[in-house]
C-alpha atoms as a PDB file:
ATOM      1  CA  UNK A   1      31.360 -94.417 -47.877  1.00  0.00           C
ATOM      2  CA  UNK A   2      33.430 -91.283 -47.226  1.00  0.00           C
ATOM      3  CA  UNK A   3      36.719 -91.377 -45.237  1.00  0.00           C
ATOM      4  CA  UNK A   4      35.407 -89.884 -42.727  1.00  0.00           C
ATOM      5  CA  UNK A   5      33.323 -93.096 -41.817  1.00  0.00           C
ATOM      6  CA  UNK A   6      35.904 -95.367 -42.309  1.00  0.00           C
ATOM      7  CA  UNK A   7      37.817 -95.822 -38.631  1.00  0.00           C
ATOM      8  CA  UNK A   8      41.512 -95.801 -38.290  1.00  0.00           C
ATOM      9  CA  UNK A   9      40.911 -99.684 -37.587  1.00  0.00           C
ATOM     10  CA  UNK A  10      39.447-100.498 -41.468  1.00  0.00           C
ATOM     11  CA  UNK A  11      42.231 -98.317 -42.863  1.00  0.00           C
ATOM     12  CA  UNK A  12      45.094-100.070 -41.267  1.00  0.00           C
ATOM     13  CA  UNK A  13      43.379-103.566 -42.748  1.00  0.00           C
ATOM     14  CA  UNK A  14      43.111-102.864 -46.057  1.00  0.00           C
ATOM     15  CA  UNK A  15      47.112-101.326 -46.234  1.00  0.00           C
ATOM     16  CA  UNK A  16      47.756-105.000 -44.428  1.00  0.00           C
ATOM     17  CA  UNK A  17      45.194-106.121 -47.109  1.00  0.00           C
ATOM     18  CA  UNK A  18      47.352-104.068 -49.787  1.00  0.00           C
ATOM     19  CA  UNK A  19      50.879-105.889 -48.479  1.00  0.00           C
ATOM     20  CA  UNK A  20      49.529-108.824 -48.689  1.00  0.00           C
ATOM     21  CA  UNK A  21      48.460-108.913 -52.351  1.00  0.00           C
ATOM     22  CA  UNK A  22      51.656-106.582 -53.769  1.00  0.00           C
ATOM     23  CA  UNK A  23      53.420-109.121 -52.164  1.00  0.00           C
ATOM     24  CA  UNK A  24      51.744-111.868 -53.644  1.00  0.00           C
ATOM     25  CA  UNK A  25      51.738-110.198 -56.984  1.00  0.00           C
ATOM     26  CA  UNK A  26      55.998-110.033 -56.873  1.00  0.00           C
ATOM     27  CA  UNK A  27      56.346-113.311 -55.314  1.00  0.00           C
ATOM     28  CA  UNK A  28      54.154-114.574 -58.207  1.00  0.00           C
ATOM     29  CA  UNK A  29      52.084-116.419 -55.736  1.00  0.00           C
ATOM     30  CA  UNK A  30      48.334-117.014 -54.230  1.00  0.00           C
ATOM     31  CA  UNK A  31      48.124-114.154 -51.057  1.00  0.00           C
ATOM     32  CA  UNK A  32      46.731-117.010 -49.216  1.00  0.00           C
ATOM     33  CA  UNK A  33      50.287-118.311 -49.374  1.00  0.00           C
ATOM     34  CA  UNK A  34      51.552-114.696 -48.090  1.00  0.00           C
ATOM     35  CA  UNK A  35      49.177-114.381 -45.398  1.00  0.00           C
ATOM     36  CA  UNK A  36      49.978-117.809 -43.831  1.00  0.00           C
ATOM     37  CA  UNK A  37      53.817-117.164 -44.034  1.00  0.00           C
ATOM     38  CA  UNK A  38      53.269-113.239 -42.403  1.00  0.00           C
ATOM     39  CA  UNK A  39      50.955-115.290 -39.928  1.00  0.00           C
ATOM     40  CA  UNK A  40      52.964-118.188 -38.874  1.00  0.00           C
ATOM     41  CA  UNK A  41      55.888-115.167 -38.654  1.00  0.00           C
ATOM     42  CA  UNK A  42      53.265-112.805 -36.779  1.00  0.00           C
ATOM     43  CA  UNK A  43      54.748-110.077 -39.040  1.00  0.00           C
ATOM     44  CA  UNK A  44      51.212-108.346 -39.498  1.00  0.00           C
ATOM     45  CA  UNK A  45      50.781-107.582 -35.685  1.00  0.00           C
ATOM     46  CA  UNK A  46      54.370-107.534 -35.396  1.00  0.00           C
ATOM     47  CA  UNK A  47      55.436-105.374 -38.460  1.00  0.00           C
ATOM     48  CA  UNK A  48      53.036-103.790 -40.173  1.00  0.00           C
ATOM     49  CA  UNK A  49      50.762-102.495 -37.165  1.00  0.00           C
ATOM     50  CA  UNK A  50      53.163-101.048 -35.735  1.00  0.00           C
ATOM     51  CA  UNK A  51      55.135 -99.278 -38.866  1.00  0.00           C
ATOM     52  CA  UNK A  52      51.434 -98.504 -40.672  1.00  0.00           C
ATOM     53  CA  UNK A  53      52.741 -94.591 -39.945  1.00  0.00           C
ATOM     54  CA  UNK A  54      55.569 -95.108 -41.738  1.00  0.00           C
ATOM     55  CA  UNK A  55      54.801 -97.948 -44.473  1.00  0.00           C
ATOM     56  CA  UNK A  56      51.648 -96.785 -45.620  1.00  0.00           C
ATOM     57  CA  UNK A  57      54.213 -94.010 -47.047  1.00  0.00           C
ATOM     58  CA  UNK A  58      55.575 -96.004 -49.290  1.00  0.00           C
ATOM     59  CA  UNK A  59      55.098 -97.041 -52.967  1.00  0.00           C
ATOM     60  CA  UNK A  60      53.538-100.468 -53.505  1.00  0.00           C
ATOM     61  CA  UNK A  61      56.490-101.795 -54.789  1.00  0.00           C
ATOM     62  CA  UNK A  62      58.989-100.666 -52.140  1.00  0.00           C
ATOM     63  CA  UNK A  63      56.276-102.024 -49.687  1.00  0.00           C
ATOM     64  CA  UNK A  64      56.158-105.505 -51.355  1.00  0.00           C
ATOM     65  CA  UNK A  65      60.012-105.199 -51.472  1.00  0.00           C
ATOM     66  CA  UNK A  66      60.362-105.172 -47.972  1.00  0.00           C
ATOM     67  CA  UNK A  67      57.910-107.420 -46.659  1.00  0.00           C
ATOM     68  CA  UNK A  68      59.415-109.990 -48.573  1.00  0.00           C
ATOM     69  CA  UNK A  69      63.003-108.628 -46.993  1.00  0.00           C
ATOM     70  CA  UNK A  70      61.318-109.286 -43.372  1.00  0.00           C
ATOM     71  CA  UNK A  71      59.251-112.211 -44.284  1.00  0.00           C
ATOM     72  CA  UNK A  72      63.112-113.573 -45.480  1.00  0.00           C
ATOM     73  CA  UNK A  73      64.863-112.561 -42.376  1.00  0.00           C
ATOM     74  CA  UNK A  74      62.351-113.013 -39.906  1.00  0.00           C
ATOM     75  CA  UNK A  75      62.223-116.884 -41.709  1.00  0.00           C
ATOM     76  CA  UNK A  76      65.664-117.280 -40.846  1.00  0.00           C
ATOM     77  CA  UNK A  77      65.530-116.353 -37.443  1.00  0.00           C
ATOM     78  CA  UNK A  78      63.183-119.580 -36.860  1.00  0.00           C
END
């Protein structure tokens, strides 16, 4: 499959796929584990959809750094 069959849409899911496992991978933890925290926080429909233009920038690791930074803050906000 060439990029230019793969929609905006499946793009956008696999960076949110990507976040979710370099996250993981610091945290030293299953992704299941991520992706129910950044679900219960609605951080992937919050966050990441709407900064894809600007996150999907970013280095893996300064990714994972910050979603654990808003997964943090957004935790102690609830």
């Amino acid at each position: 499959m060439t990029r230019a069959n793969i929609s905006h849409t499946q793009i956008v899911l696999t960076f949110v796929s990507t976040c979710i496992e370099a996250t993981a991978r610091v945290l030293g933890v299953p992704y299941q584990e991520v992706f129910s925290r950044m679900k219960r926080l609605n951080m992937i429909e919050g966050y990441i959809y709407p900064n894809y233009e600007t996150l999907h920038t970013e280095s893996r690791e300064n990714v994972a750094q910050d979603m654990i930074e808003c997964m943090n803050r957004w935790e102690k906000k609830k």
